[in-house]
N, C-alpha and C. Protein backbone atom coordinates (compact mmCIF):
# COMPACT_ATOMS: atom_id res chain seq x y z
N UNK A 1 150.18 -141.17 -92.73
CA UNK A 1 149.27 -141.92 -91.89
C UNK A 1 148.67 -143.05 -92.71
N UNK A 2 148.31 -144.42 -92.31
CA UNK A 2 147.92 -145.31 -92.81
C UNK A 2 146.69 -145.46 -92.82
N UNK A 3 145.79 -145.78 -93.01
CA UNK A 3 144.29 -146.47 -92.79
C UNK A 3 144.56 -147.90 -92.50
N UNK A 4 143.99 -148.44 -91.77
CA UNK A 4 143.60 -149.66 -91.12
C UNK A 4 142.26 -150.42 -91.73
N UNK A 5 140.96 -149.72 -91.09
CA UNK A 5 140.06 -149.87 -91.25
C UNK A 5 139.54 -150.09 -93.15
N UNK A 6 139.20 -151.24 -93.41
CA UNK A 6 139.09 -151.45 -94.98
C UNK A 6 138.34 -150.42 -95.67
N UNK A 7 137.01 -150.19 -94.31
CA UNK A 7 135.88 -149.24 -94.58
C UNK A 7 136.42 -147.34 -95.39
N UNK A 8 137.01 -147.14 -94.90
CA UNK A 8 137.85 -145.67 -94.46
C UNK A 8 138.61 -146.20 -95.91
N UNK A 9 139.29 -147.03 -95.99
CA UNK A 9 140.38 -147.30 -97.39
C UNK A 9 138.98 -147.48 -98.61
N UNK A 10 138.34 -148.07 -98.17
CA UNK A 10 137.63 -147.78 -99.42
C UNK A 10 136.91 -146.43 -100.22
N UNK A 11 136.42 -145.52 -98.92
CA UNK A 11 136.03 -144.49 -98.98
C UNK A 11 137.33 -143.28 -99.47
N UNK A 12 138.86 -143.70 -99.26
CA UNK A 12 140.07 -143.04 -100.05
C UNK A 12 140.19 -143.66 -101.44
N UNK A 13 139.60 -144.48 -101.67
CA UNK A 13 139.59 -145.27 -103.33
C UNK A 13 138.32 -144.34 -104.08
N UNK A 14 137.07 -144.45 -103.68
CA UNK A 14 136.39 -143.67 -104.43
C UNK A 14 136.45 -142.43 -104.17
N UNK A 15 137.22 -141.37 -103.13
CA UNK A 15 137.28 -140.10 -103.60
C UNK A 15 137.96 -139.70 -104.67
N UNK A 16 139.22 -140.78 -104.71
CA UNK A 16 140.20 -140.71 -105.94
C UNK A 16 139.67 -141.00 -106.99
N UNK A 17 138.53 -141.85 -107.06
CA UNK A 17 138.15 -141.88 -108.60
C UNK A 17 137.30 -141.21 -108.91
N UNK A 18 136.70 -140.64 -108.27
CA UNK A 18 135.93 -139.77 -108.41
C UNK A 18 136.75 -138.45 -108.90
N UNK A 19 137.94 -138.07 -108.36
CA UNK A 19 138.67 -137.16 -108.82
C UNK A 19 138.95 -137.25 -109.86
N UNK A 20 139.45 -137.98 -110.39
CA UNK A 20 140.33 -138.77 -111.57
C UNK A 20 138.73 -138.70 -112.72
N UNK A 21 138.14 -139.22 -112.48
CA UNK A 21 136.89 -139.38 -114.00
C UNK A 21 137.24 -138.00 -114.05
N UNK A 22 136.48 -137.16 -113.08
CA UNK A 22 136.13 -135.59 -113.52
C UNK A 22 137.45 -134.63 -113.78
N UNK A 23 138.68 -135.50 -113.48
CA UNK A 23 139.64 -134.25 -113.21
C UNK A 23 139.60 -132.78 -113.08
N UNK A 24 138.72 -133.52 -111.55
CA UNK A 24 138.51 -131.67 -110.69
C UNK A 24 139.38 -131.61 -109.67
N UNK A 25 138.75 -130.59 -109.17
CA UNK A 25 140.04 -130.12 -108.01
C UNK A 25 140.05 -131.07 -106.77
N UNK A 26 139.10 -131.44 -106.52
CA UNK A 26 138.87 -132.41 -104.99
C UNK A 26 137.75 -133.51 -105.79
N UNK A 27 137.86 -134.53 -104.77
CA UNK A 27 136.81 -135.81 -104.99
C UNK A 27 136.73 -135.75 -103.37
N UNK A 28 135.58 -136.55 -103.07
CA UNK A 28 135.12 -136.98 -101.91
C UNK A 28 134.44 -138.17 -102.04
N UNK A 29 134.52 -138.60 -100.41
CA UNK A 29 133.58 -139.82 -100.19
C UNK A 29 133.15 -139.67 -99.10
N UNK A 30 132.03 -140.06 -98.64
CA UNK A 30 131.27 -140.25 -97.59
C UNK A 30 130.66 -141.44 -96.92
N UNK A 31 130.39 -141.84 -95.82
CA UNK A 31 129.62 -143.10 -95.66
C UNK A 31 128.82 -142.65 -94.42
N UNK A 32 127.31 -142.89 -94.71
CA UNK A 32 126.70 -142.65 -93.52
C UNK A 32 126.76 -143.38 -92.67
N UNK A 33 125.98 -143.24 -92.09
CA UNK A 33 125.39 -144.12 -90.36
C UNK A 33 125.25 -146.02 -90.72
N UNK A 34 124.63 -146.13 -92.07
CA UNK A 34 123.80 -147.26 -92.89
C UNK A 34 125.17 -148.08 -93.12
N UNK A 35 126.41 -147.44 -93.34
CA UNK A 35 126.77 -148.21 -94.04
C UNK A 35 127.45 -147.64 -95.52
N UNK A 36 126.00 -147.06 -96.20
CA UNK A 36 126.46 -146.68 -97.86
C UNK A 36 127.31 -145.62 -97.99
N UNK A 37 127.73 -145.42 -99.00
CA UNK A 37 128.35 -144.76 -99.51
C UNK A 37 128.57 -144.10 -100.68
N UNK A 38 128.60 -142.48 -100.81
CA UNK A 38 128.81 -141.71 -101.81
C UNK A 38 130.00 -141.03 -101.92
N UNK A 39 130.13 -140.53 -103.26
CA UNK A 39 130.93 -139.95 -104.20
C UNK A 39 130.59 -138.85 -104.38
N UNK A 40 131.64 -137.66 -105.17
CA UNK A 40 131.22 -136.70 -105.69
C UNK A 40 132.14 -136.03 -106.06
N UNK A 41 132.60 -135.06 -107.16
CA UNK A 41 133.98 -134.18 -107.14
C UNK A 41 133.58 -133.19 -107.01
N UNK A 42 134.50 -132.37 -107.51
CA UNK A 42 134.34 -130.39 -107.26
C UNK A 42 133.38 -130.06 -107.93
N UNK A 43 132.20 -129.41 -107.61
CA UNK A 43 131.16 -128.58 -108.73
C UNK A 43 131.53 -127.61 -109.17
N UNK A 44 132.09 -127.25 -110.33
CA UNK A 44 131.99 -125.52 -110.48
C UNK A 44 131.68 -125.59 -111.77
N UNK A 45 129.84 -124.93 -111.77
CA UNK A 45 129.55 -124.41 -112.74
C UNK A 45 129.03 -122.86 -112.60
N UNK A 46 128.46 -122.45 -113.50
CA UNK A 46 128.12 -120.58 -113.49
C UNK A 46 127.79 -120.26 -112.53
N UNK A 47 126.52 -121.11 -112.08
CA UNK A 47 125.48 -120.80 -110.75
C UNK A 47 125.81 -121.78 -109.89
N UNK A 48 126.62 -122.57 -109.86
CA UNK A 48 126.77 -123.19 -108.55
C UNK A 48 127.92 -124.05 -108.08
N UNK A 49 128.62 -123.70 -107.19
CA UNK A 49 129.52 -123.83 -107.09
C UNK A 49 129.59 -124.87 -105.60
N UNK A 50 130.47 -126.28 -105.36
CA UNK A 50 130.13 -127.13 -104.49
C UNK A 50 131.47 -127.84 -104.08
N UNK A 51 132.05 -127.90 -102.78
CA UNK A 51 133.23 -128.72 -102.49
C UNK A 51 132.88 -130.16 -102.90
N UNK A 52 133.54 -130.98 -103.08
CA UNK A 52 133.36 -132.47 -103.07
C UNK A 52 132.81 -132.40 -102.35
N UNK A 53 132.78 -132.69 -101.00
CA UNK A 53 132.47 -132.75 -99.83
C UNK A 53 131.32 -132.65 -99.47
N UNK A 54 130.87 -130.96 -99.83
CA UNK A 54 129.72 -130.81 -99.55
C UNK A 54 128.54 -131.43 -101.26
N UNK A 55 128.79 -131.98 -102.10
CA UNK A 55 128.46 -132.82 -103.24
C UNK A 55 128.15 -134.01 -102.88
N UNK A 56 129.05 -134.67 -101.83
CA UNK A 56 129.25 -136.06 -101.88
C UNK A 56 128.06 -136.26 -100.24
N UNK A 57 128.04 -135.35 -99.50
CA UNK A 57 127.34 -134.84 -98.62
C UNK A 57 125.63 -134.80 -99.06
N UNK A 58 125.49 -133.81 -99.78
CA UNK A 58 124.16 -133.45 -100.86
C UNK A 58 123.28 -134.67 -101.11
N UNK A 59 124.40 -135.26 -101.75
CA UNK A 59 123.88 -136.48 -102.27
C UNK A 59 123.63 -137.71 -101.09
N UNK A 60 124.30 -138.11 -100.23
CA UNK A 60 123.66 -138.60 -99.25
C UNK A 60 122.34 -138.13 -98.53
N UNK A 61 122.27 -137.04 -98.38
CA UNK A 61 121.42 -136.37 -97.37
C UNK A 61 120.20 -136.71 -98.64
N UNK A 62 120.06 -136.40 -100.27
CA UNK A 62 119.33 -136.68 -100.69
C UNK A 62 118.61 -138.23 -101.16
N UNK A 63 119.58 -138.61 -100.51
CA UNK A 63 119.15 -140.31 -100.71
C UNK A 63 118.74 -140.58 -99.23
N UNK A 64 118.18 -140.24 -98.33
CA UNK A 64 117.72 -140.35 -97.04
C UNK A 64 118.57 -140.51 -96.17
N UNK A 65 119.92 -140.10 -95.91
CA UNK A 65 120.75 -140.36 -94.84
C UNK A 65 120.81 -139.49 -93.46
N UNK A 66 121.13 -140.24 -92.76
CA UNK A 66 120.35 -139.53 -91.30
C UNK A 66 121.50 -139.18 -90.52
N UNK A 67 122.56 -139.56 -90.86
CA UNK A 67 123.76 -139.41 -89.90
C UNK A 67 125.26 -140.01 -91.07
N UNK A 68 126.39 -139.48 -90.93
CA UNK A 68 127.72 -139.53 -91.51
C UNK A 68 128.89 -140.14 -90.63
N UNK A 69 129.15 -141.43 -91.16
CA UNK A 69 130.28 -142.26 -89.55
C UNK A 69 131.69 -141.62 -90.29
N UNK A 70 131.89 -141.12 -91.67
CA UNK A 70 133.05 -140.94 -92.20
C UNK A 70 132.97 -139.92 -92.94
N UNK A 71 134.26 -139.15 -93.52
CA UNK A 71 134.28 -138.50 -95.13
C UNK A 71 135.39 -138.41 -95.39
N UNK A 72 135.95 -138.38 -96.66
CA UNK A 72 137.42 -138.41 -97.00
C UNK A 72 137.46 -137.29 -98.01
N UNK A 73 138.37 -136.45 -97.98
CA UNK A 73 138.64 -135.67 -99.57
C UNK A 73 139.81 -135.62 -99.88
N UNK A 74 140.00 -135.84 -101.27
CA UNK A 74 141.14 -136.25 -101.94
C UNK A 74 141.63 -134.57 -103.13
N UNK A 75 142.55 -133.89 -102.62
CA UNK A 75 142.59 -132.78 -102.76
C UNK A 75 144.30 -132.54 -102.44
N UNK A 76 144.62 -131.23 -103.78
CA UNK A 76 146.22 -131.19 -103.43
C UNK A 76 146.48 -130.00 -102.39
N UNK A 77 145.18 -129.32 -101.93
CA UNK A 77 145.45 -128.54 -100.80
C UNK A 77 145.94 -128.70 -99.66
N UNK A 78 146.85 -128.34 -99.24
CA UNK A 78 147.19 -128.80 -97.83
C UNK A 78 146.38 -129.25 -96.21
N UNK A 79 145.21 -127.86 -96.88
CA UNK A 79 144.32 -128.26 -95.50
C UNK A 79 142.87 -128.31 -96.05
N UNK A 80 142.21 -128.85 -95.05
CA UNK A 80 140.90 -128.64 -95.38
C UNK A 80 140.36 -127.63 -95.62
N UNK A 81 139.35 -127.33 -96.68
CA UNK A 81 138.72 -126.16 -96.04
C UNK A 81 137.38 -126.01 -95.12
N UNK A 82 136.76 -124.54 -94.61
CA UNK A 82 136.03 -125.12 -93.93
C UNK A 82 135.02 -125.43 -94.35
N UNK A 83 134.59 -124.89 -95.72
CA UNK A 83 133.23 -125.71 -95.83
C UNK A 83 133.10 -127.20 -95.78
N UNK A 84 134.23 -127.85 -96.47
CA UNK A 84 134.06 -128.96 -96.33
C UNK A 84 134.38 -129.66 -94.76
N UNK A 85 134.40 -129.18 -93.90
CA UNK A 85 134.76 -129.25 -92.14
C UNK A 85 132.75 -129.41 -91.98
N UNK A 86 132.26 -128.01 -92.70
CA UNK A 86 131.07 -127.62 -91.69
C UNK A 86 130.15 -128.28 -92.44
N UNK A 87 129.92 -129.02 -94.12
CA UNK A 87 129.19 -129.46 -94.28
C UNK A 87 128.96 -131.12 -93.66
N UNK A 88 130.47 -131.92 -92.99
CA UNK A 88 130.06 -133.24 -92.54
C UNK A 88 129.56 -132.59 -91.32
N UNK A 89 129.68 -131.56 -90.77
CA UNK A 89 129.90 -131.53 -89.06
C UNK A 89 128.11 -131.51 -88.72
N UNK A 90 127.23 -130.39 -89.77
CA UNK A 90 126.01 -130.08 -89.97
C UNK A 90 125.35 -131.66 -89.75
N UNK A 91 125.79 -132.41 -90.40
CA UNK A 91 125.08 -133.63 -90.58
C UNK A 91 125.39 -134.55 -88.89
N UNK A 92 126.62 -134.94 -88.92
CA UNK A 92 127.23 -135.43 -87.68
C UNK A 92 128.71 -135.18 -87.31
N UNK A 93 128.32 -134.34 -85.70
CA UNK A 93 129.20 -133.36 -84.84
C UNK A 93 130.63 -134.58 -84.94
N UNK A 94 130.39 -135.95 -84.86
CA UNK A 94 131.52 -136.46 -84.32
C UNK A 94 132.19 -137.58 -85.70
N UNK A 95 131.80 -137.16 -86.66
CA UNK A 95 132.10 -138.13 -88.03
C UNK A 95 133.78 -137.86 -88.07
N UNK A 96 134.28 -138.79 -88.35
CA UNK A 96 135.62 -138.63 -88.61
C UNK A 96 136.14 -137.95 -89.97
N UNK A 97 136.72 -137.21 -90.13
CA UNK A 97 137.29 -136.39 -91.63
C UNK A 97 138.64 -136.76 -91.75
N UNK A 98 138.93 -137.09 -93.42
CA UNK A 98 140.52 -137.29 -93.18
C UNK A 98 140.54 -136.30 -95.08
N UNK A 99 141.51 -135.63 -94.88
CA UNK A 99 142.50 -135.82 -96.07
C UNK A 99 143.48 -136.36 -96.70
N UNK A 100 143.59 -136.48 -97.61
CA UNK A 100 144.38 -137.46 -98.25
C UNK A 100 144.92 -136.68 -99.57
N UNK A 101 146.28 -136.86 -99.93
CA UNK A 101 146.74 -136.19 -101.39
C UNK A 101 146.42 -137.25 -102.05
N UNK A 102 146.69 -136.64 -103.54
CA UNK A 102 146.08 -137.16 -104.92
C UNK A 102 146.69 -138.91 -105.14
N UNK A 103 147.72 -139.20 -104.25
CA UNK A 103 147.97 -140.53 -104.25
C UNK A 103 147.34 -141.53 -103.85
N UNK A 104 146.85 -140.87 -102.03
CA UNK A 104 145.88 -141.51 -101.49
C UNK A 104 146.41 -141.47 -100.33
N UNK A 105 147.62 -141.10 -99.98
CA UNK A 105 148.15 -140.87 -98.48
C UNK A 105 147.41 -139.94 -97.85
N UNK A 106 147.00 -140.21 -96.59
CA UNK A 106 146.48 -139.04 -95.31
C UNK A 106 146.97 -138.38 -95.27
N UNK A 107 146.93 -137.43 -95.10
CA UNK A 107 147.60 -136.33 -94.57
C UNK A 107 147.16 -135.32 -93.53
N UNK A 108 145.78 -135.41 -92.96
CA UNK A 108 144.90 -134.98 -91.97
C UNK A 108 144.01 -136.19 -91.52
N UNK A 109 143.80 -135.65 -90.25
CA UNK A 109 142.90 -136.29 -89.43
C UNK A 109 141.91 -135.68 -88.83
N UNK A 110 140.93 -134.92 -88.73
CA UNK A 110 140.17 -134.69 -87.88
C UNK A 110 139.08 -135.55 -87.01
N UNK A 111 139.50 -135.72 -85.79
CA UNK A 111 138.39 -136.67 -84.93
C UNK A 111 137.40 -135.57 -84.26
């Protein structure tokens, strides 16, 4: 699947680099309602353990974001999982989710 939208391609550029600095298991990106946009990779430390997703999520919600128009995760799993499904959905029911492998191709869509 292609991306169109520059917005959405940019948000598959920084999940990947975000993957890539940390070489973790997943990177993510997010863009709220505003416009901005965050980053984040896999958390796993002793006590706490965090999808990209829900990282890249965290961190919006802690910078005042009120609503999520996108999220991307860049991951060699085939499917999503669900936390990372239920942490954009918590924020906003109708945000678009895509996956993408470590290249940057889609490979999911959820509308």
């Amino acid at each position: 699947m292609e991306l169109t939208d520059p917005e959405d391609v940019k948000l598959v550029t920084l999940a990947r680099s975000a993957r890539a600095r940390t070489q973790a298991t997943e990177g993510a990106a997010v863009r709220d309602t505003d416009g901005r946009t965050y980053a984040a990779s896999t958390v796993e430390l002793p006590t706490l353990r965090l999808t990209a997703v829900q990282a890249a999520v965290a961190a919006a919600v802690s910078s005042g974001a009120e609503g999520l128009e996108a999220a991307v995760v860049v991951s060699d799993t085939p499917l999503l999982r669900e936390a990372c499904v239920s942490a954009v959905r918590d924020m906003s029911p109708d945000a678009v989710i895509f996956r993408a492998d470590p290249s940057g191709t889609v490979r999911e869509d959820l509308r």
